[in-house]
PDB file of N, CA and C in Angstrom:
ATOM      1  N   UNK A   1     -21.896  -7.820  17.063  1.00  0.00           N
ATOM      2  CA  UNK A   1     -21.984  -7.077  15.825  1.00  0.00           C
ATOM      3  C   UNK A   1     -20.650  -6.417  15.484  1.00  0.00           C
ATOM      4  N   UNK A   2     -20.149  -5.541  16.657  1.00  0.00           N
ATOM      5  CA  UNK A   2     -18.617  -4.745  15.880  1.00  0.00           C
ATOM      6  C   UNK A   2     -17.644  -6.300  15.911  1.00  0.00           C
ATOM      7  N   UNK A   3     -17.615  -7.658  16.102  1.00  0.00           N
ATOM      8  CA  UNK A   3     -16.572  -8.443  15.949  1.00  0.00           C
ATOM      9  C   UNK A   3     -16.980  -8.808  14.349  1.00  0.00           C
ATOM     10  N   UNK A   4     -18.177  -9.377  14.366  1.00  0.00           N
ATOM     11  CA  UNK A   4     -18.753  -9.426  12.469  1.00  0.00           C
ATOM     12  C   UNK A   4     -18.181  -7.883  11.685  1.00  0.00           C
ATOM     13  N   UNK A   5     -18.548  -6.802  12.041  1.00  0.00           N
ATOM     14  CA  UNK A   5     -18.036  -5.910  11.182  1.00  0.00           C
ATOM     15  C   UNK A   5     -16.020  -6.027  10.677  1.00  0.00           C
ATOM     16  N   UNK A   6     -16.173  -5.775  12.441  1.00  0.00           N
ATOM     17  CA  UNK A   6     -14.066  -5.741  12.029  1.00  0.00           C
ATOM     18  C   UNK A   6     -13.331  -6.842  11.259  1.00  0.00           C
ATOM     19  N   UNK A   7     -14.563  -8.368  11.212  1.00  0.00           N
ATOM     20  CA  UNK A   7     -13.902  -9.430  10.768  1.00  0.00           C
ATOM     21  C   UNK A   7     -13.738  -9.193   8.868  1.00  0.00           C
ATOM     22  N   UNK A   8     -15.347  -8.358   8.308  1.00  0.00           N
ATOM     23  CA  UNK A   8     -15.400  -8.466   7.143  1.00  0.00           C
ATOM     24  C   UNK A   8     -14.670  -6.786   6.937  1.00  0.00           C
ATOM     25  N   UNK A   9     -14.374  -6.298   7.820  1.00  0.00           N
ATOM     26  CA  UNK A   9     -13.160  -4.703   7.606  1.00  0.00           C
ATOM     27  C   UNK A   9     -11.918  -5.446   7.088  1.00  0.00           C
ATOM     28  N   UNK A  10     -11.581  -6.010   8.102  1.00  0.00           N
ATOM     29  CA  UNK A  10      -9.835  -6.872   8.127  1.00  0.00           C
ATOM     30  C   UNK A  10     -10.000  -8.403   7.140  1.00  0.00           C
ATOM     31  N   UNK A  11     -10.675  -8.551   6.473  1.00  0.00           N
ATOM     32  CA  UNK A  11     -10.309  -9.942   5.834  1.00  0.00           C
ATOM     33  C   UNK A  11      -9.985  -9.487   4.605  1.00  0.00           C
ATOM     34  N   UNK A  12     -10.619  -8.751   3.795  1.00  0.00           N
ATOM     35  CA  UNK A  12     -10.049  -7.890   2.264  1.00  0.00           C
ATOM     36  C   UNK A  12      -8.411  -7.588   2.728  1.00  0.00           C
ATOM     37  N   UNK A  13      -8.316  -6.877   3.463  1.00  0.00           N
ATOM     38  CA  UNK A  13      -6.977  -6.005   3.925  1.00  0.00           C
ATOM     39  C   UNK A  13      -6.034  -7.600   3.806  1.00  0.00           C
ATOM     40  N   UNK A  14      -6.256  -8.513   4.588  1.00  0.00           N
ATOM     41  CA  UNK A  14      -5.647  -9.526   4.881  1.00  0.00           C
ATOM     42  C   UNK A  14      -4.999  -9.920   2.950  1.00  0.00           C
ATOM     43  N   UNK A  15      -6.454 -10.121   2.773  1.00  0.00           N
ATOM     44  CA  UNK A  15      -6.020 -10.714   0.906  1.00  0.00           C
ATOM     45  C   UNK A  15      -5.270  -9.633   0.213  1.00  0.00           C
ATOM     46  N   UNK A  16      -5.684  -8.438  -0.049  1.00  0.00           N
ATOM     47  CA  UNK A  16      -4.806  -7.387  -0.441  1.00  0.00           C
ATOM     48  C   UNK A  16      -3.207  -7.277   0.005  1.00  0.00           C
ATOM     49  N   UNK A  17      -3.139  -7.726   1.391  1.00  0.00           N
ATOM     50  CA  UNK A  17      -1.736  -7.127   1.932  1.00  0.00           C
ATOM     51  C   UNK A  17      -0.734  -8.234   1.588  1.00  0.00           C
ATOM     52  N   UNK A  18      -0.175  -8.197   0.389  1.00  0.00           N
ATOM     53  CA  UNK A  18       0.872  -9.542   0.121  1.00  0.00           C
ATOM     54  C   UNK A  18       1.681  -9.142  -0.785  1.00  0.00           C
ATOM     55  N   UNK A  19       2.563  -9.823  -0.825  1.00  0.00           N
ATOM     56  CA  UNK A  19       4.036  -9.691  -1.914  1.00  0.00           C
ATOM     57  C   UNK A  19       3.639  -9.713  -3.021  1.00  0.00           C
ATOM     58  N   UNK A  20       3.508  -8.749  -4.573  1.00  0.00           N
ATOM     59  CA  UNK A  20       3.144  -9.446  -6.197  1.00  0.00           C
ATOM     60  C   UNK A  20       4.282  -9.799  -6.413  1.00  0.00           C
ATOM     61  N   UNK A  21       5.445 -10.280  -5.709  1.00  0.00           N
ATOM     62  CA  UNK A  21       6.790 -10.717  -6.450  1.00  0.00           C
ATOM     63  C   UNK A  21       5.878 -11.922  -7.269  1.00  0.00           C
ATOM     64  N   UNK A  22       6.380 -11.875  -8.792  1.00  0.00           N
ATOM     65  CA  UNK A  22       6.174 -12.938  -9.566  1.00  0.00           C
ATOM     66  C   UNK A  22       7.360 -14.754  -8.708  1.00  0.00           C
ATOM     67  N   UNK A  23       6.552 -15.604  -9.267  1.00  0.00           N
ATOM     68  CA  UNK A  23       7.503 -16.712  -8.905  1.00  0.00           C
ATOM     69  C   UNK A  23       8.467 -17.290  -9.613  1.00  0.00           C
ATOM     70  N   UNK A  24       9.532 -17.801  -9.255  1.00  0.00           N
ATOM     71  CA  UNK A  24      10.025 -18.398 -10.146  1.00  0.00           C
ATOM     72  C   UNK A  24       9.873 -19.335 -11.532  1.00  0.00           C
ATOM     73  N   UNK A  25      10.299 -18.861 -12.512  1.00  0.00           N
ATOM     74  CA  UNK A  25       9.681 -20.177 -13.397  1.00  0.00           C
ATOM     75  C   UNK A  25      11.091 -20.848 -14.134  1.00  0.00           C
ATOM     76  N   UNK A  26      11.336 -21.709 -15.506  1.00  0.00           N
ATOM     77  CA  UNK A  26      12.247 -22.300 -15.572  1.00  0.00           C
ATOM     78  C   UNK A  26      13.266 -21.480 -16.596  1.00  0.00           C
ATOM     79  N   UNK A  27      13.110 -20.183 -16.675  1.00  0.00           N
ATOM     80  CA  UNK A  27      13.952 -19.094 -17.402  1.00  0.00           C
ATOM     81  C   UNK A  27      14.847 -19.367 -16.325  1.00  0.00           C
ATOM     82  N   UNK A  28      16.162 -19.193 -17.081  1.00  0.00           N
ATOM     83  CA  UNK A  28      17.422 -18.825 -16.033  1.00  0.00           C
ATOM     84  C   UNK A  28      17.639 -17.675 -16.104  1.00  0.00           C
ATOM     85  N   UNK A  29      18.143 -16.622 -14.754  1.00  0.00           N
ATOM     86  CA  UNK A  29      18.459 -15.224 -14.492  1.00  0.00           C
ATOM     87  C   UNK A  29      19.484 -14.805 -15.390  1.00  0.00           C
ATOM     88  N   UNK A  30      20.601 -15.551 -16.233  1.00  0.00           N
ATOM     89  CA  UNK A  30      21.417 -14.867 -16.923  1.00  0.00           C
ATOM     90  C   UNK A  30      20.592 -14.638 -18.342  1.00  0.00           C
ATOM     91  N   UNK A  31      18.902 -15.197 -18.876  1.00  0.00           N
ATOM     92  CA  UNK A  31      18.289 -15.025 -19.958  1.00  0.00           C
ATOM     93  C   UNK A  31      17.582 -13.846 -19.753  1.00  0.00           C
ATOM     94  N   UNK A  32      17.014 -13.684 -18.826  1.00  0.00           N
ATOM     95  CA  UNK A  32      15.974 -12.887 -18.204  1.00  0.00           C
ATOM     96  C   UNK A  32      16.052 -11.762 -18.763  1.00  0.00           C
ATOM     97  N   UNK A  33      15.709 -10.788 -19.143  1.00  0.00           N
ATOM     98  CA  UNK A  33      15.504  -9.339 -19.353  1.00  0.00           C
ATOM     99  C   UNK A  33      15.148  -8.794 -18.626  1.00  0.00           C
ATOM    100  N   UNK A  34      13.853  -8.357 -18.514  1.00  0.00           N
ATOM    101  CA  UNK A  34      12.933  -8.405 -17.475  1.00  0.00           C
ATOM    102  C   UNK A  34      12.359  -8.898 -16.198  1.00  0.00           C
ATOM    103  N   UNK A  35      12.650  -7.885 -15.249  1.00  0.00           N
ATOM    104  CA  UNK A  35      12.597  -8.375 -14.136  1.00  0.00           C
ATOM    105  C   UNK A  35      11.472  -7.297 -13.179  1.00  0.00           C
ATOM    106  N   UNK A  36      10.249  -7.631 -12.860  1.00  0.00           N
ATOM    107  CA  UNK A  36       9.318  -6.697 -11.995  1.00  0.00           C
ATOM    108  C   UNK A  36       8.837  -7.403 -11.031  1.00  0.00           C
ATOM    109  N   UNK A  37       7.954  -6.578  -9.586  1.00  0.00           N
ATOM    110  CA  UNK A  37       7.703  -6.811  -8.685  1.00  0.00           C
ATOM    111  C   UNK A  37       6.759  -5.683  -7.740  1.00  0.00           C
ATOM    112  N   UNK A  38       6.457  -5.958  -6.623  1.00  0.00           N
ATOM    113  CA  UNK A  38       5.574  -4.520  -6.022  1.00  0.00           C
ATOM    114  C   UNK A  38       4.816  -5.589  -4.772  1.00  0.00           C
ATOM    115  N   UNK A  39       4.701  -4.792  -3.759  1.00  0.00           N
ATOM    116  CA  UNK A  39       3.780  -4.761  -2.336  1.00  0.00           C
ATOM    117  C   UNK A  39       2.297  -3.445  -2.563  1.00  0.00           C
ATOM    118  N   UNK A  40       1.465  -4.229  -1.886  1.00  0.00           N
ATOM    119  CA  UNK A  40       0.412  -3.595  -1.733  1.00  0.00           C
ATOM    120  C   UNK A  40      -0.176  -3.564  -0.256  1.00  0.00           C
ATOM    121  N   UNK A  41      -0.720  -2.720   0.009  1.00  0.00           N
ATOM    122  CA  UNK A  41      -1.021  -2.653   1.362  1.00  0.00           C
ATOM    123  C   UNK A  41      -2.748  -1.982   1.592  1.00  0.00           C
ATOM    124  N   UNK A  42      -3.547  -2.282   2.496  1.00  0.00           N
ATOM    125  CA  UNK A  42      -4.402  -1.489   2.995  1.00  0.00           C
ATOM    126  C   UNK A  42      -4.587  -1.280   4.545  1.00  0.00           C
ATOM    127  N   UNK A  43      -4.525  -0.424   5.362  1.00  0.00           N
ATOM    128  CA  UNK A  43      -4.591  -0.691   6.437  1.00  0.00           C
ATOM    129  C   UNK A  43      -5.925   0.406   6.775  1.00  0.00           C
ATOM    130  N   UNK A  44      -6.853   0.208   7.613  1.00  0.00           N
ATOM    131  CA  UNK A  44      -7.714   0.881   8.562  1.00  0.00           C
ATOM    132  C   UNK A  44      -7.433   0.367  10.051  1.00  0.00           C
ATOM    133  N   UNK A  45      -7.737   1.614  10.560  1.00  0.00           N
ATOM    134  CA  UNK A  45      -7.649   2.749  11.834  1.00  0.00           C
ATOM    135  C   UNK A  45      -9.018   2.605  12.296  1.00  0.00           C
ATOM    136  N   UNK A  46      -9.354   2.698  13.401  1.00  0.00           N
ATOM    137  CA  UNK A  46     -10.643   3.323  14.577  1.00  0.00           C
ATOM    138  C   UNK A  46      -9.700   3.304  15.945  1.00  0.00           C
ATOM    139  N   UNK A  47     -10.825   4.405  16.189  1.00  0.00           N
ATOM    140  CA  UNK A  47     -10.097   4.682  17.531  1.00  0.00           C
ATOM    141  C   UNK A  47     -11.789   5.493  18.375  1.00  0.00           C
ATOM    142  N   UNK A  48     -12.206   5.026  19.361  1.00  0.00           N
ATOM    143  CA  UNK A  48     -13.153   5.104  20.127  1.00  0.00           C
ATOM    144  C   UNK A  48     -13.523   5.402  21.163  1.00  0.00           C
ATOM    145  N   UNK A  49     -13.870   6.515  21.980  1.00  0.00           N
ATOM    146  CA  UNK A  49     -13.996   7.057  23.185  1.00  0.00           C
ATOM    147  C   UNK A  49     -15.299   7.213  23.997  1.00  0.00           C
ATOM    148  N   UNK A  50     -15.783   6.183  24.641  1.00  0.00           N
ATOM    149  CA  UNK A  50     -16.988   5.874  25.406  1.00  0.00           C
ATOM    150  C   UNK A  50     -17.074   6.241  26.808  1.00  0.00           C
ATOM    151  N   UNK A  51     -17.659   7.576  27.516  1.00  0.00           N
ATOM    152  CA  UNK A  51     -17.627   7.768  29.210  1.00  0.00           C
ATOM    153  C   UNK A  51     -16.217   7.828  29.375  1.00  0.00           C
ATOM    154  N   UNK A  52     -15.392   8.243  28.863  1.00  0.00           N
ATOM    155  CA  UNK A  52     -13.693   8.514  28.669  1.00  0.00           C
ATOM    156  C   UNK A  52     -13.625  10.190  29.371  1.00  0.00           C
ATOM    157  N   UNK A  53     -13.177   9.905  31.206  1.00  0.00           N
ATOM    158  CA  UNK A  53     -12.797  10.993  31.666  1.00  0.00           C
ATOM    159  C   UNK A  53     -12.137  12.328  30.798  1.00  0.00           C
ATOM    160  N   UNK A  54     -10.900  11.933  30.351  1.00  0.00           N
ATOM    161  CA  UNK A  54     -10.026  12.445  29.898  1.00  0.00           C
ATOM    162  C   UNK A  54     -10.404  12.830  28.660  1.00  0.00           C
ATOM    163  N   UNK A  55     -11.452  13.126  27.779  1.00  0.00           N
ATOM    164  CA  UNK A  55     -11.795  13.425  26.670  1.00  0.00           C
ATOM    165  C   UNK A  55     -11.049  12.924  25.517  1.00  0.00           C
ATOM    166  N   UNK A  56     -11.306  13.047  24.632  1.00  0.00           N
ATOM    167  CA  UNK A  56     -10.674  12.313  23.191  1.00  0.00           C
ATOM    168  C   UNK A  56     -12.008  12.272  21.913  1.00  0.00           C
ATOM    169  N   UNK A  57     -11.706  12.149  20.737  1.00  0.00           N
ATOM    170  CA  UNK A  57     -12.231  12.409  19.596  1.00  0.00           C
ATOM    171  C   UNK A  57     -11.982  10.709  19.040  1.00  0.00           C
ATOM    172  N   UNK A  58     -13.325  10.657  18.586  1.00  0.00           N
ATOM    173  CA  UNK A  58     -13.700   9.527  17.910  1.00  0.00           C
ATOM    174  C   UNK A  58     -12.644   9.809  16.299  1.00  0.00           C
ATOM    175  N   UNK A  59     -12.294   8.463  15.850  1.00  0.00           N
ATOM    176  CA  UNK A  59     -11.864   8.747  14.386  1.00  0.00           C
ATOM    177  C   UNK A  59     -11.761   7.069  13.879  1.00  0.00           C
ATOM    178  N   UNK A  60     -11.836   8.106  11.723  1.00  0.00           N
ATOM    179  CA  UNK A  60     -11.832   6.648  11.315  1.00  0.00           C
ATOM    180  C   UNK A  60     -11.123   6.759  10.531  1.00  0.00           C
ATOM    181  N   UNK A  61      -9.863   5.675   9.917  1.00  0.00           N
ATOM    182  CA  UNK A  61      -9.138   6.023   9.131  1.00  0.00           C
ATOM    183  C   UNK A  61      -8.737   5.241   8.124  1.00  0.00           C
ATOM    184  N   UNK A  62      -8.385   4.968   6.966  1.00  0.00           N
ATOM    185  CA  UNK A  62      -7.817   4.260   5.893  1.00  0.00           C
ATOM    186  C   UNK A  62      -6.780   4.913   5.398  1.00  0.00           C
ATOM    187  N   UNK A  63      -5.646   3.803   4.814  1.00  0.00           N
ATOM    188  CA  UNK A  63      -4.576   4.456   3.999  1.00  0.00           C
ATOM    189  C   UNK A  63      -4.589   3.173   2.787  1.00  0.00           C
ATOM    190  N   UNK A  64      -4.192   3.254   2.070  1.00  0.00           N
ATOM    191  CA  UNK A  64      -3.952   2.172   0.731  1.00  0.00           C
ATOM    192  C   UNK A  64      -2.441   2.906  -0.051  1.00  0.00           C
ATOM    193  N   UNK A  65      -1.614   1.923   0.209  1.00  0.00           N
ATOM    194  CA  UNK A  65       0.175   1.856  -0.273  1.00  0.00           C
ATOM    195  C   UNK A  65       0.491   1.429  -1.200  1.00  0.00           C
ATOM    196  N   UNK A  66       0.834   1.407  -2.323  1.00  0.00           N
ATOM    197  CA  UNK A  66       1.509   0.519  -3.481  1.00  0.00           C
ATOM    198  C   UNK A  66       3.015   0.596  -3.438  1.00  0.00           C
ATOM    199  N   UNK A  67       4.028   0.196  -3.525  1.00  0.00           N
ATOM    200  CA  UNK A  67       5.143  -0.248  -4.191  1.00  0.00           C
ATOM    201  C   UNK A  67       5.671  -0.959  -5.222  1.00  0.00           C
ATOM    202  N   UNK A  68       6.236  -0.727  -6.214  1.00  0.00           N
ATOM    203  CA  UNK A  68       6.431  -1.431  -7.745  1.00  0.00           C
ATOM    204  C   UNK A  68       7.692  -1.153  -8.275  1.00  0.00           C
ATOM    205  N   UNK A  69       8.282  -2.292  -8.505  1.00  0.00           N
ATOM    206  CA  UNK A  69       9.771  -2.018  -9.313  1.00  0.00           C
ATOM    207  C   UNK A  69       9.719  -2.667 -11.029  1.00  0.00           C
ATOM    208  N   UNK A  70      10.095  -1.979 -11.822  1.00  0.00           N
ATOM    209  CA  UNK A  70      10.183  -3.134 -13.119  1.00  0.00           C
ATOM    210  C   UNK A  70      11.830  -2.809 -13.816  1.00  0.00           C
ATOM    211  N   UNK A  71      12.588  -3.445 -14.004  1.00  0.00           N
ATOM    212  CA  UNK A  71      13.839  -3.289 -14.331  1.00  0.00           C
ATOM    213  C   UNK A  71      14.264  -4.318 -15.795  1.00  0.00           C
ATOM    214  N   UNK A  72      14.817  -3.778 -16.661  1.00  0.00           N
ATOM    215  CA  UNK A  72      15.022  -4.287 -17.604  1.00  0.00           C
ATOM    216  C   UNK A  72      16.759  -4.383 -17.811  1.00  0.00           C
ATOM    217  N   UNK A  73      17.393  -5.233 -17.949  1.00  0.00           N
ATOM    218  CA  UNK A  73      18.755  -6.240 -17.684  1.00  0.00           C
ATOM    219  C   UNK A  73      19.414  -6.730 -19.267  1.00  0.00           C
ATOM    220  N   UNK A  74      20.004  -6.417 -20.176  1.00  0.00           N
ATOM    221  CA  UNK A  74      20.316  -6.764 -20.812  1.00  0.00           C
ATOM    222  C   UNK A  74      21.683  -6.534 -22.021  1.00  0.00           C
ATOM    223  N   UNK A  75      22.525  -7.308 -21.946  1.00  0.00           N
ATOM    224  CA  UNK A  75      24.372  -6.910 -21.894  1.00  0.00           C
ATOM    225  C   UNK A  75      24.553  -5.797 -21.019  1.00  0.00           C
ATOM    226  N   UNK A  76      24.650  -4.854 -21.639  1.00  0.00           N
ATOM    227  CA  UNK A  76      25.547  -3.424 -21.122  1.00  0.00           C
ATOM    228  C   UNK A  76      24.136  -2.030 -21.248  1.00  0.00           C
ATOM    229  N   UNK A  77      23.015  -2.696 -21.051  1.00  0.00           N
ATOM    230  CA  UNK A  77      21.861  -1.722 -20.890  1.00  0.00           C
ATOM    231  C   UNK A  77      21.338  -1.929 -19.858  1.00  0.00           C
ATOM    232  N   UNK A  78      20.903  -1.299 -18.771  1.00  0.00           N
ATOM    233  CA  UNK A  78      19.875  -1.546 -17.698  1.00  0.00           C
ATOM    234  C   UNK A  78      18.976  -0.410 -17.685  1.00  0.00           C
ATOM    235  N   UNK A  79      17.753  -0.527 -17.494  1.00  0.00           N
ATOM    236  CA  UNK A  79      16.839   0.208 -16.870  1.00  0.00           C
ATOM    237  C   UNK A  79      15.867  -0.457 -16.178  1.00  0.00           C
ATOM    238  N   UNK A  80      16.064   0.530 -14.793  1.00  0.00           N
ATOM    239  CA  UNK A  80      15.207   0.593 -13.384  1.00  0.00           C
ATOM    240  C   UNK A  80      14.449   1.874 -13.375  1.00  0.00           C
ATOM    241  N   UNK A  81      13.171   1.001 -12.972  1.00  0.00           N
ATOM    242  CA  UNK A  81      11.577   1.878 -12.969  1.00  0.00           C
ATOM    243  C   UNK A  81      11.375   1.395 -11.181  1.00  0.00           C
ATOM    244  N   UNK A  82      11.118   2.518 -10.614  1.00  0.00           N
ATOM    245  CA  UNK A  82       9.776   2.409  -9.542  1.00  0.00           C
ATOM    246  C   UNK A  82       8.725   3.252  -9.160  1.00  0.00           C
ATOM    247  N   UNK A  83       7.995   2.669  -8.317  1.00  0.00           N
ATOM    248  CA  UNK A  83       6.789   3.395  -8.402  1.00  0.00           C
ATOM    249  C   UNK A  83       6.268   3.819  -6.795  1.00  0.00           C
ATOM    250  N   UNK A  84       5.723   4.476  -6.455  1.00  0.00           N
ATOM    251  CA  UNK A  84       5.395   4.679  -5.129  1.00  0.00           C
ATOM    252  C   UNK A  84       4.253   5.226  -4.763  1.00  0.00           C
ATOM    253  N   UNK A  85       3.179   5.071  -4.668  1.00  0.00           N
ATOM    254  CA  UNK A  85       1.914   4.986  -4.445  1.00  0.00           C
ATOM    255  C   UNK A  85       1.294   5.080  -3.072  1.00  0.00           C
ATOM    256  N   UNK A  86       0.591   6.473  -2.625  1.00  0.00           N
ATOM    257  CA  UNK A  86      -0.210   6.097  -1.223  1.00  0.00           C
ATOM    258  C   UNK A  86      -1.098   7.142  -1.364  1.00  0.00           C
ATOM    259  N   UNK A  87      -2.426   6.714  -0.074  1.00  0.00           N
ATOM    260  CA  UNK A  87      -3.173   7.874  -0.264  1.00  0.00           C
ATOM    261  C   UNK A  87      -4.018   7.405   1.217  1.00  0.00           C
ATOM    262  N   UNK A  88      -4.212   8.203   1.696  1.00  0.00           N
ATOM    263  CA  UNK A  88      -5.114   8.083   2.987  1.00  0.00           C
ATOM    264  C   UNK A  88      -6.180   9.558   3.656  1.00  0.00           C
ATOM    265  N   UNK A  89      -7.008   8.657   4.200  1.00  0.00           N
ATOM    266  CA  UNK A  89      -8.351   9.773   4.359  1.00  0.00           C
ATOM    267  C   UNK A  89      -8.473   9.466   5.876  1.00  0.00           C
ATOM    268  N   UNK A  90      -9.050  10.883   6.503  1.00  0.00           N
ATOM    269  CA  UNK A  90      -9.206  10.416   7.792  1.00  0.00           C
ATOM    270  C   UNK A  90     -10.820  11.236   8.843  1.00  0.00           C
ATOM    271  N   UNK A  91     -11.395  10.780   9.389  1.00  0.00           N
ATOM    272  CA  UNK A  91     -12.630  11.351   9.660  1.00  0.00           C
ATOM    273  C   UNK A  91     -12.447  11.192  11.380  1.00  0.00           C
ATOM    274  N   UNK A  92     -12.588  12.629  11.675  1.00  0.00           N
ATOM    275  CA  UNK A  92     -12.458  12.456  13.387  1.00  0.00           C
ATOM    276  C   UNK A  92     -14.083  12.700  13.918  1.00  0.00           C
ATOM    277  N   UNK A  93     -14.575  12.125  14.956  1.00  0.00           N
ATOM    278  CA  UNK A  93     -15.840  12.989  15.046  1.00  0.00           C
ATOM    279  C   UNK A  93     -17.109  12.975  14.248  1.00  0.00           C
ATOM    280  N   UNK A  94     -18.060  13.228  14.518  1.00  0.00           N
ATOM    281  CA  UNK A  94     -19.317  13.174  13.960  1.00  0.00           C
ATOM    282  C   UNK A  94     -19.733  14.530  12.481  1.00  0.00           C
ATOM    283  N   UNK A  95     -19.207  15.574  13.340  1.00  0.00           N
ATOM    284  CA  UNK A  95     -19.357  16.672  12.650  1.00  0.00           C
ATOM    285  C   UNK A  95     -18.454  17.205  11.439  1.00  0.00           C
ATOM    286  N   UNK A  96     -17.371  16.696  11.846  1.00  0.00           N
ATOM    287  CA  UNK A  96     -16.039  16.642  10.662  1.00  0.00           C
ATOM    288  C   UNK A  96     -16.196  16.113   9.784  1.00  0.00           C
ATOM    289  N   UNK A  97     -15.677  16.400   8.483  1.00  0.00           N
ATOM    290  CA  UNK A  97     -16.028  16.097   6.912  1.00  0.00           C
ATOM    291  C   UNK A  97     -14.674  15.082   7.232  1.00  0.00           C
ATOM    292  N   UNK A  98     -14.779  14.461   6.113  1.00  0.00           N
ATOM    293  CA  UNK A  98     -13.565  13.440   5.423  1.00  0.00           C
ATOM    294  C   UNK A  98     -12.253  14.381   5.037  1.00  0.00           C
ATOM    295  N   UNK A  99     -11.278  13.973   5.610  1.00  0.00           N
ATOM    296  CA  UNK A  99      -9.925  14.443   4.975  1.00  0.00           C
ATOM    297  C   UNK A  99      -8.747  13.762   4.872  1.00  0.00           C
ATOM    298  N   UNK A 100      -8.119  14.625   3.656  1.00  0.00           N
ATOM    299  CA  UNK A 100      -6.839  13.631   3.326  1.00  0.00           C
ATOM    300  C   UNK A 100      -5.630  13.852   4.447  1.00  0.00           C
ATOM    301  N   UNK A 101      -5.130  13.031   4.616  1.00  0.00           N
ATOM    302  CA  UNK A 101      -4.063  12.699   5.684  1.00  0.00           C
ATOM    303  C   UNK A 101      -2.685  12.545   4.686  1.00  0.00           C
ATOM    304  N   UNK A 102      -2.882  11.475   3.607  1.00  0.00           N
ATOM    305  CA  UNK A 102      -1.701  11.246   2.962  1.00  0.00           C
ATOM    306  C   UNK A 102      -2.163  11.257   1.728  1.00  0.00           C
ATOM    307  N   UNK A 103      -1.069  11.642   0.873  1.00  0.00           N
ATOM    308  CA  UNK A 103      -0.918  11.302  -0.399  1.00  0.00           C
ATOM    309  C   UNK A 103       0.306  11.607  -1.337  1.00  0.00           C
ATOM    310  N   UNK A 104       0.811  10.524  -2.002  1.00  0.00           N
ATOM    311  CA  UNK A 104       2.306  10.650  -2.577  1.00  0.00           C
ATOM    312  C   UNK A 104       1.841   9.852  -3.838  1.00  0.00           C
ATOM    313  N   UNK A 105       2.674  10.331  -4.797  1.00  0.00           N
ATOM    314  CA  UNK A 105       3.603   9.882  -6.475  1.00  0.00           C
ATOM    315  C   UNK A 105       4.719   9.973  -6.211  1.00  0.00           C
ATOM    316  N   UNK A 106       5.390   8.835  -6.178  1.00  0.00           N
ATOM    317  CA  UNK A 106       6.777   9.447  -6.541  1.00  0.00           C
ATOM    318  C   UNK A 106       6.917   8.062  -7.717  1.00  0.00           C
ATOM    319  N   UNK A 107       7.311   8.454  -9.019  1.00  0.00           N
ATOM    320  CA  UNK A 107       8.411   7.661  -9.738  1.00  0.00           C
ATOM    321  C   UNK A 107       9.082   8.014 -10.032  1.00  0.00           C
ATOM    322  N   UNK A 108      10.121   7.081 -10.427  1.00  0.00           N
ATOM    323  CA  UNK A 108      12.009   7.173 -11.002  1.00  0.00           C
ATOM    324  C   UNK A 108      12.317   5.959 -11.648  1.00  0.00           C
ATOM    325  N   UNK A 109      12.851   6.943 -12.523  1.00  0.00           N
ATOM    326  CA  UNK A 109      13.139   6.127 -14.146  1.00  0.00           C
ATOM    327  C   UNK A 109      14.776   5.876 -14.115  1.00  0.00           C
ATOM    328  N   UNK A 110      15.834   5.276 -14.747  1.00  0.00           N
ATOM    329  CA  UNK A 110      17.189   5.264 -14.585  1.00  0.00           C
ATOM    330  C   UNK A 110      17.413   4.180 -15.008  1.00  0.00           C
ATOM    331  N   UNK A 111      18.261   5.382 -16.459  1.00  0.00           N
ATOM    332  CA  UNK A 111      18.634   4.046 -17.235  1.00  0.00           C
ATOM    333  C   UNK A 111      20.216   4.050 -17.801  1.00  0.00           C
ATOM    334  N   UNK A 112      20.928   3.381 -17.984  1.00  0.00           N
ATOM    335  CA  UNK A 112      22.047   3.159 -17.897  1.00  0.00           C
ATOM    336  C   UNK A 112      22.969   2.068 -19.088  1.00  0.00           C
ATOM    337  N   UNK A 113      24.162   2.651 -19.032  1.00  0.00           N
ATOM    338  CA  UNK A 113      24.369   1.907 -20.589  1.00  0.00           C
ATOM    339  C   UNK A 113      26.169   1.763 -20.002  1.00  0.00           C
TER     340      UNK A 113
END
């Protein structure tokens, strides 16, 4: 049963966790204007303590990451955008409520002539 659970925990994460770089297509880079991209991530945590001399606290954890760039290229104008995205929750224990562990915004704009 926990190998069926962890398989359908970790197979989303698997599809989620990949490059959105767009692919090449038959625009050439000196036409281009526009240029964007970004990583996504999910990762979960367990950690489990059964007849464990040494004591320790059960916990469960998730975080979910974004990264994103979009940049615009054209003569003697540029502007660069990114983005930065995370947030994570974490539950130790039976009796413990849900709490946040992480969480960030950061964007930056910069544009240039």
């Amino acid at each position: 049963m926990k190998k069926i659970l962890l398989l359908v925990l970790l197979f989303p994460a698997m599809l989620f966790s990949r490059n959105l770089v767009p692919a090449k297509d038959s625009i050439p880079d000196s036409l281009r204007t526009w240029h964007y991209g970004g990583l996504a991530s999910l990762n979960l945590a367990q950690a489990s303590y059964t007849d464990w001399a040494a004591g320790g606290v059960n916990s469960v954890s998730a975080q979910a990451l974004f990264s994103g760039y979009l940049g615009y290229k054209k003569a003697t104008t540029t502007w660069d955008n990114t983005l930065d995205l995370a947030y994570g929750i974490l539950q130790q224990g039976k009796t413990d409520g849900v709490r946040k562990m992480d969480d960030k915004i950061d964007f930056t704009s910069k544009l240039g002539h």
